[in-house]
Protein backbone atom coordinates (compact mmCIF):
# COMPACT_ATOMS: atom_id res chain seq x y z
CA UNK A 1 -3.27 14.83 8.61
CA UNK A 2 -5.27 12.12 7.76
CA UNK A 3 -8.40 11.53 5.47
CA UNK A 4 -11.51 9.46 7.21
CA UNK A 5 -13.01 7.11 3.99
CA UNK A 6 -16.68 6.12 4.20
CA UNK A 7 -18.41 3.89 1.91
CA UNK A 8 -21.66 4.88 0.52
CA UNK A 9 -22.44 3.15 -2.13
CA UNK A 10 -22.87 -0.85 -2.97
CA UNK A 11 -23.92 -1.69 -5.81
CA UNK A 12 -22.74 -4.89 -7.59
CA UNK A 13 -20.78 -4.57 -11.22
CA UNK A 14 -18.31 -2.24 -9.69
CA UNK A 15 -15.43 -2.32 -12.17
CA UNK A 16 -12.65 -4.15 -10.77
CA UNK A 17 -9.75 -1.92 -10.05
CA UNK A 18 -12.38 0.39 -8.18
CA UNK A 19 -13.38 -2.82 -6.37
CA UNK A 20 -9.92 -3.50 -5.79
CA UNK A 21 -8.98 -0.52 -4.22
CA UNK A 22 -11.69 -0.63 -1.89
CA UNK A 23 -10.79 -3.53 -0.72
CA UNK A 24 -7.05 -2.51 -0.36
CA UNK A 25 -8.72 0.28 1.99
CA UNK A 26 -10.92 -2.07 3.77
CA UNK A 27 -14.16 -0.79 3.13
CA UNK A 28 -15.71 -4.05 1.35
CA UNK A 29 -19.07 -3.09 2.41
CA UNK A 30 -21.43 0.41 2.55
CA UNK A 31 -21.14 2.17 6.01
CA UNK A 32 -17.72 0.88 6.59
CA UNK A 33 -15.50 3.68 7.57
CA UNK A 34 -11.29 3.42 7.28
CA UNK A 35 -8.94 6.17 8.49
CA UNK A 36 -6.08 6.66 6.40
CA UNK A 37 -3.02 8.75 6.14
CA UNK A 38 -2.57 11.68 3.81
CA UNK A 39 0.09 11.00 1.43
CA UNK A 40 -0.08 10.73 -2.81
CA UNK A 41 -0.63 7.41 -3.02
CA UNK A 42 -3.28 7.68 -0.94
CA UNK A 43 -5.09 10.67 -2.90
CA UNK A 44 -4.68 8.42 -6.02
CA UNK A 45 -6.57 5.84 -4.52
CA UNK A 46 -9.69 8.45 -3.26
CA UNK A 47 -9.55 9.88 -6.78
CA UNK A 48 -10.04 6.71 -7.95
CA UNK A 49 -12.93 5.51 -5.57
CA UNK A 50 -14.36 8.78 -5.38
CA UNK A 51 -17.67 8.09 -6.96
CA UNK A 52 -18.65 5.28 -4.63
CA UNK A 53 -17.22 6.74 -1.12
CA UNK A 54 -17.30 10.36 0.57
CA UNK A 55 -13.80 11.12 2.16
CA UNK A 56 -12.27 14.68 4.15
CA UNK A 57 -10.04 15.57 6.88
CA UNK A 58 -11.12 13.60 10.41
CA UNK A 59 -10.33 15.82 13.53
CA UNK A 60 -8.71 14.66 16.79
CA UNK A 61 -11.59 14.98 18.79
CA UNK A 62 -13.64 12.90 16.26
CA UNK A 63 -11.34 10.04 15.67
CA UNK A 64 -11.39 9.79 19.25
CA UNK A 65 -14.84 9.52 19.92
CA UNK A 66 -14.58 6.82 16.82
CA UNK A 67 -12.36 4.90 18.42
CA UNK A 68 -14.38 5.05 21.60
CA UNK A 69 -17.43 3.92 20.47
CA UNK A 70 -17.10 1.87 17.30
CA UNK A 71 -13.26 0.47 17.67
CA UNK A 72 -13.11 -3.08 17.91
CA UNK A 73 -10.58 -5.72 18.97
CA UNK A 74 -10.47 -9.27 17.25
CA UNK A 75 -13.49 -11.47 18.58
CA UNK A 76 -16.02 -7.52 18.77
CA UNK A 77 -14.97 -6.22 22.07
CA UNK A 78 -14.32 -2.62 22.65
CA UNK A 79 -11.36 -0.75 22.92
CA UNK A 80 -10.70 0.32 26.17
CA UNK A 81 -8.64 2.80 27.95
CA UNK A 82 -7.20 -0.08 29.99
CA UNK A 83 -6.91 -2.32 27.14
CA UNK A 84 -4.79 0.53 25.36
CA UNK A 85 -2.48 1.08 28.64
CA UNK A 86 -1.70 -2.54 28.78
CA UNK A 87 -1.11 -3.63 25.28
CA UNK A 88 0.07 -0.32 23.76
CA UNK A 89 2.39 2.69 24.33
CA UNK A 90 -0.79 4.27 24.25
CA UNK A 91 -3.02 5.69 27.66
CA UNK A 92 -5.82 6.71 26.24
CA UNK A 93 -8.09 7.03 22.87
CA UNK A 94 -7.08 10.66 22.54
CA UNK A 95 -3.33 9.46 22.48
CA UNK A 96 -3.98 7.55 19.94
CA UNK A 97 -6.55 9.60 18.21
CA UNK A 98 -3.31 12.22 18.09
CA UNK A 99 -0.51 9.61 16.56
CA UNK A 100 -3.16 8.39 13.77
CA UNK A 101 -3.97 12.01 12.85
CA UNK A 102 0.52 12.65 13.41
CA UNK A 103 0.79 9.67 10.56
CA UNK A 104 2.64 8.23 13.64
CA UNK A 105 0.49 4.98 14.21
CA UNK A 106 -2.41 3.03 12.30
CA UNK A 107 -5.33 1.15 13.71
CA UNK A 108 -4.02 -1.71 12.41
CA UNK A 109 -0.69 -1.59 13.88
CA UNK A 110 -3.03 -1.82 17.43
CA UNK A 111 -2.32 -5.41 18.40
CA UNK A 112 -5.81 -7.64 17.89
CA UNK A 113 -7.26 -4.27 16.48
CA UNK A 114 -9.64 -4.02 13.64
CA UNK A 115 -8.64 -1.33 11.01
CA UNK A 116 -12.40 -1.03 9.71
CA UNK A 117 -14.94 0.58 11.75
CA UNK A 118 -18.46 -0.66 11.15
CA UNK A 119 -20.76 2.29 11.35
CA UNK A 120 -24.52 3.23 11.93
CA UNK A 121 -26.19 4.50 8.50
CA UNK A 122 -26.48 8.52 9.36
CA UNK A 123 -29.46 10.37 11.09
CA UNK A 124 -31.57 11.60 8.72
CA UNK A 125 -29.72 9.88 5.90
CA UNK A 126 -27.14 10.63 3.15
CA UNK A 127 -27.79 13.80 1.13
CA UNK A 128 -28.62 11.33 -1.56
CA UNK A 129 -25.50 8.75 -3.04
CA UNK A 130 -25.36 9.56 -7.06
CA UNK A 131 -24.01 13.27 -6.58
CA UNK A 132 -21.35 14.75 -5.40
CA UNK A 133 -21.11 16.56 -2.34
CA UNK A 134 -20.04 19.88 -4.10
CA UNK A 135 -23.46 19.43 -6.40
CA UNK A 136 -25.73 18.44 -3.26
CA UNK A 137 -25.00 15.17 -2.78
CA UNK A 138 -22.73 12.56 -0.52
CA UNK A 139 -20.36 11.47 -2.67
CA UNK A 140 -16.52 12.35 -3.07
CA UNK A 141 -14.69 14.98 -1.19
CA UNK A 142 -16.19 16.98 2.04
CA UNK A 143 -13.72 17.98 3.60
CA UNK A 144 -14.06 18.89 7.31
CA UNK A 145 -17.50 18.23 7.09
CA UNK A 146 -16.92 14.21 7.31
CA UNK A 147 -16.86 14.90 11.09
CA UNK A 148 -20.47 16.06 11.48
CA UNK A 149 -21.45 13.16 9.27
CA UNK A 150 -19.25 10.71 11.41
CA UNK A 151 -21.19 12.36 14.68
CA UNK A 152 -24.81 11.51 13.05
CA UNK A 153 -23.45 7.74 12.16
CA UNK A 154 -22.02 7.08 15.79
């Protein structure tokens, strides 16, 4: 399993261990998505960043779309089927959609792959960024529903 971590929030004055632990994640800046396995050090870091980023379970299907359309290599070209046969043990994005998800592999293991994906703000916009999702808004936890707001970002 692994946990999809989107950034929603930017505001300056963040208090520095939250601001440190974003940037241990990768997410410096709002929009910024990082996929990362599901383990307990891992769910001590969400906890901790919970009130500036929405996280839940990504699905294969979605990662691989992700990977498709907003996966970049060093220097903003795409990642391509081709470039995946060539340089990894990797055919396709749904291979690798399946290891990431497996805890197997991580984007940044991809040689001249960027872990961060740099995403579209979402269709119709975010539920609103001070509450959490439970309570109507976009922060925290969402479980299976980060894939339909990954699919309005793309």
């Amino acid at each position: 399993m692994a946990y999809a971590v989107i950034r929603v929030r930017g505001q300056p004055d963040v208090n520095y261990d939250i601001e440190y632990t974003m940037k241990l994640l990768g997410i410096n800046k709002v929009n910024h998505c990082a996929v990362i396995p599901e383990n307990d050090v891992t769910k001590g870091m969400l906890q901790k960043i919970k009130d500036y980023t929405t996280y839940g379970e990504i699905d294969e299907a979605t990662l691989a779309q992700l990977i498709r359309v907003r996966g970049r290599l060093e220097g903003g070209k795409m990642i391509t089927d081709e470039y995946l046969a060539e340089n990894s043990d990797f055919k396709s994005a749904e291979e690798l959609a399946k290891a990431i998800i497996e805890n197997d592999y991580k984007m940044k293991d991809l040689e001249k792959g960027k872990p961060i994906f740099r995403l579209h703000p979402p269709v119709k916009g975010y539920e609103g960024n001070k509450r959490s999702y439970k309570n109507g808004g976009a922060l925290g936890y969402r479980g299976e529903a980060i894939n339909a707001l990954i699919a309005r970002m793309l």
